[in-house]
Protein backbone atom coordinates (compact mmCIF):
# COMPACT_ATOMS: atom_id res chain seq x y z
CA UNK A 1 51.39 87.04 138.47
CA UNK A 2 53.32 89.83 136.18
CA UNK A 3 52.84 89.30 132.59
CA UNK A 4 56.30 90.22 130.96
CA UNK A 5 55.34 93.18 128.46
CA UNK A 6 55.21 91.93 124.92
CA UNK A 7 57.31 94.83 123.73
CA UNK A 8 58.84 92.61 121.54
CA UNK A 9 56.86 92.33 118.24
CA UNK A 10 58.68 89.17 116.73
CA UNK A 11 57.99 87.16 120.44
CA UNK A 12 54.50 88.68 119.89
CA UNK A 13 54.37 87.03 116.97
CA UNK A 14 55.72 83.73 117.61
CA UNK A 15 53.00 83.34 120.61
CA UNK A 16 50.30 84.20 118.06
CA UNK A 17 50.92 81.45 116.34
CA UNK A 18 50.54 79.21 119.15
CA UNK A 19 47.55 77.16 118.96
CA UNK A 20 45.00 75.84 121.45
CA UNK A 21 43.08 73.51 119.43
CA UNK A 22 43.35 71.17 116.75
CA UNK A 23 47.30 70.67 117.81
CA UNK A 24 48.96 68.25 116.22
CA UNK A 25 48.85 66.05 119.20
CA UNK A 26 45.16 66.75 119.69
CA UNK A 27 44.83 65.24 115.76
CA UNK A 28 46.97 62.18 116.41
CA UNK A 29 44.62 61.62 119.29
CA UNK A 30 41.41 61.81 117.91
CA UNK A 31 42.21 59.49 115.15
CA UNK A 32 43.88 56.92 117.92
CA UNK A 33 40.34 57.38 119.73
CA UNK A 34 38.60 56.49 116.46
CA UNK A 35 40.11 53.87 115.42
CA UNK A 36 39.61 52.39 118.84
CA UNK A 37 36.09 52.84 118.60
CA UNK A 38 36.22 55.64 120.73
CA UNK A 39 32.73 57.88 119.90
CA UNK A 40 33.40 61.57 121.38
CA UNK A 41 33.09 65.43 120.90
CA UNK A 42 35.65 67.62 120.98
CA UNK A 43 36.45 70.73 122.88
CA UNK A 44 32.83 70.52 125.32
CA UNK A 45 32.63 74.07 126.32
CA UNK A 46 30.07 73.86 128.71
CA UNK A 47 31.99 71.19 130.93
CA UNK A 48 34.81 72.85 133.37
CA UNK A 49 37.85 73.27 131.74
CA UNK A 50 36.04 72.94 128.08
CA UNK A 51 37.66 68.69 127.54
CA UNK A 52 39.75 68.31 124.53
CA UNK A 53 37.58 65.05 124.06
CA UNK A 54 34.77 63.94 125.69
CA UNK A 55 31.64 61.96 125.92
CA UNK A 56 29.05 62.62 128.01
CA UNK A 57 27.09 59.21 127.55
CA UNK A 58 29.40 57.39 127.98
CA UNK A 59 30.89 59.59 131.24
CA UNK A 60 34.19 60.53 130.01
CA UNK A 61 36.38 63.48 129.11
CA UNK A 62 40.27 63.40 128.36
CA UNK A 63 42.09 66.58 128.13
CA UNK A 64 45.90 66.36 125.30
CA UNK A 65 48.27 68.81 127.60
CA UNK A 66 50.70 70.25 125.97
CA UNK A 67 54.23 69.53 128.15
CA UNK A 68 55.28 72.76 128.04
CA UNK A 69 52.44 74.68 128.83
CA UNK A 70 51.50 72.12 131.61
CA UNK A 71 55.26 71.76 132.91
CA UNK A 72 55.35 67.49 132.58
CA UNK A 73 57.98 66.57 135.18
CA UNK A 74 60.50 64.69 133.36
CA UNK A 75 60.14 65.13 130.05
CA UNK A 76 62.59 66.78 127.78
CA UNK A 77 59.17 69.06 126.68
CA UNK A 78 58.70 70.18 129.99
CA UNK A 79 61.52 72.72 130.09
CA UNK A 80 61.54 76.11 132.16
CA UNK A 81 62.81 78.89 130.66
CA UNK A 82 65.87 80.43 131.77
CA UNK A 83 64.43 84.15 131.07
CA UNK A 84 61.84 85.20 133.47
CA UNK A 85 62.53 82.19 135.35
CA UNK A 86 60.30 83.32 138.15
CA UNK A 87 57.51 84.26 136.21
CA UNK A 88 57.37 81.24 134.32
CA UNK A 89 57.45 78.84 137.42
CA UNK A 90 54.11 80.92 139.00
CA UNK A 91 52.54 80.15 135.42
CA UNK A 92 53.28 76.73 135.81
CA UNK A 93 51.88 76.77 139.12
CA UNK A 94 49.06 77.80 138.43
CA UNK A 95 48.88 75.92 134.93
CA UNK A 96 49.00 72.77 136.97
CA UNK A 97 46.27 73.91 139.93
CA UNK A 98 44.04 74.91 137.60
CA UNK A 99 44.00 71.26 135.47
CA UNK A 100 43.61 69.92 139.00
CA UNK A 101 40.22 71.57 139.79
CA UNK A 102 38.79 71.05 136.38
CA UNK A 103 39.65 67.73 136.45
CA UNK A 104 38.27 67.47 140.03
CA UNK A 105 35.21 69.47 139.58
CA UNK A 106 34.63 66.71 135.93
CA UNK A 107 34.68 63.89 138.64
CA UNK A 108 32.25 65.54 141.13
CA UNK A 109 29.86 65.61 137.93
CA UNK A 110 30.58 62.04 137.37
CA UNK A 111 32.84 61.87 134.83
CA UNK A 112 35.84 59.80 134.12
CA UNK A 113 39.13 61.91 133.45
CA UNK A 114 42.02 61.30 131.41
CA UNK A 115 45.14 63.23 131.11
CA UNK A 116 47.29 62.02 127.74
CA UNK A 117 50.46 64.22 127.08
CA UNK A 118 51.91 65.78 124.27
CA UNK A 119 54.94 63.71 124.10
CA UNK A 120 52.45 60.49 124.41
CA UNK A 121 50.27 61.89 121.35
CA UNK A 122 53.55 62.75 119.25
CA UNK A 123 54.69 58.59 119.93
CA UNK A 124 52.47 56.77 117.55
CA UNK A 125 52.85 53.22 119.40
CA UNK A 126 52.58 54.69 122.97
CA UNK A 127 49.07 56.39 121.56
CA UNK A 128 48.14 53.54 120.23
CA UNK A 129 48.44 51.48 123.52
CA UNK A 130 47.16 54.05 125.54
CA UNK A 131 43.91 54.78 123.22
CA UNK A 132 43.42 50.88 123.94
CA UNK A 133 44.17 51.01 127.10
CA UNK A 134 41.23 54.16 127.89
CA UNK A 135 38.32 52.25 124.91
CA UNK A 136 38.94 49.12 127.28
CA UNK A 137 38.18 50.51 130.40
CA UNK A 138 35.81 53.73 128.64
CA UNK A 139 34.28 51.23 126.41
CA UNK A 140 33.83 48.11 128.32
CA UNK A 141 30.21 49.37 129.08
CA UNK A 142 29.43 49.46 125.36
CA UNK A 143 30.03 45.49 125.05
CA UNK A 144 28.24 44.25 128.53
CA UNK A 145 26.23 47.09 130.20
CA UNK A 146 26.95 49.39 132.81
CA UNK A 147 29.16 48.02 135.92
């Protein structure tokens, strides 16, 4: 895969400022997880693919994808742009293969996965019924031992 050059200092810039932790969405999650009575660390970097949030207790790890950077089919996020159109797709190839064997290689280890997107996060009642949803099934164990 050919990285375009960055000869261009003010698209330099504007990727420098991208994040890859403590998004927005990853915030709006984490306080979702706690107020469901979620209990978890963030960013495990000794797990494969380094979990935005994850408990190893408890067996679970739940990665906030951004939909651009992760290409969500059919969201309005998940756009491909029209410059280096080629380039772009490969990335999101590859994005997407990659999430699959982390996520794959969590499971072998026996961990629950979650994927929650960026648009989810940034939709306060969606988050809210999906951080439910996940301390229901992630937190059933808590109330009435291990199934």
């Amino acid at each position: 895969m050919r990285t375009p050059s960055a000869s261009d200092p003010a698209r330099s810039a504007l990727m420098k400022r991208v994040r890859q932790s403590r998004t927005g969405a990853e915030e709006a999650v984490a306080a979702a997880l706690r107020l469901a009575g979620l209990h978890y660390r963030r960013n495990a970097k000794g797990l494969p693919g380094a979990p935005d949030f994850v408990n190893r207790s408890r067996r679970w790890a739940l990665f906030v994808n951004g939909c651009f950077w992760h290409h969500h089919k059919n969201c309005r996020r998940g756009t491909i742009p029209k410059q280096n159109n080629a380039f772009w797709l490969e990335k999101f190839t590859a994005n997407r293969a990659r999430d699959a064997r982390k996520a794959k290689a969590l499971r072998a280890l026996g961990f629950r996965v979650a994927i929650l997107w960026e648009c989810e996060a940034l939709d306060p009642p969606r988050l809210k019924a999906r951080a439910s949803r996940l301390a229901e099934r992630w937190g059933r164990e808590q109330l009435d031992g291990p199934r």
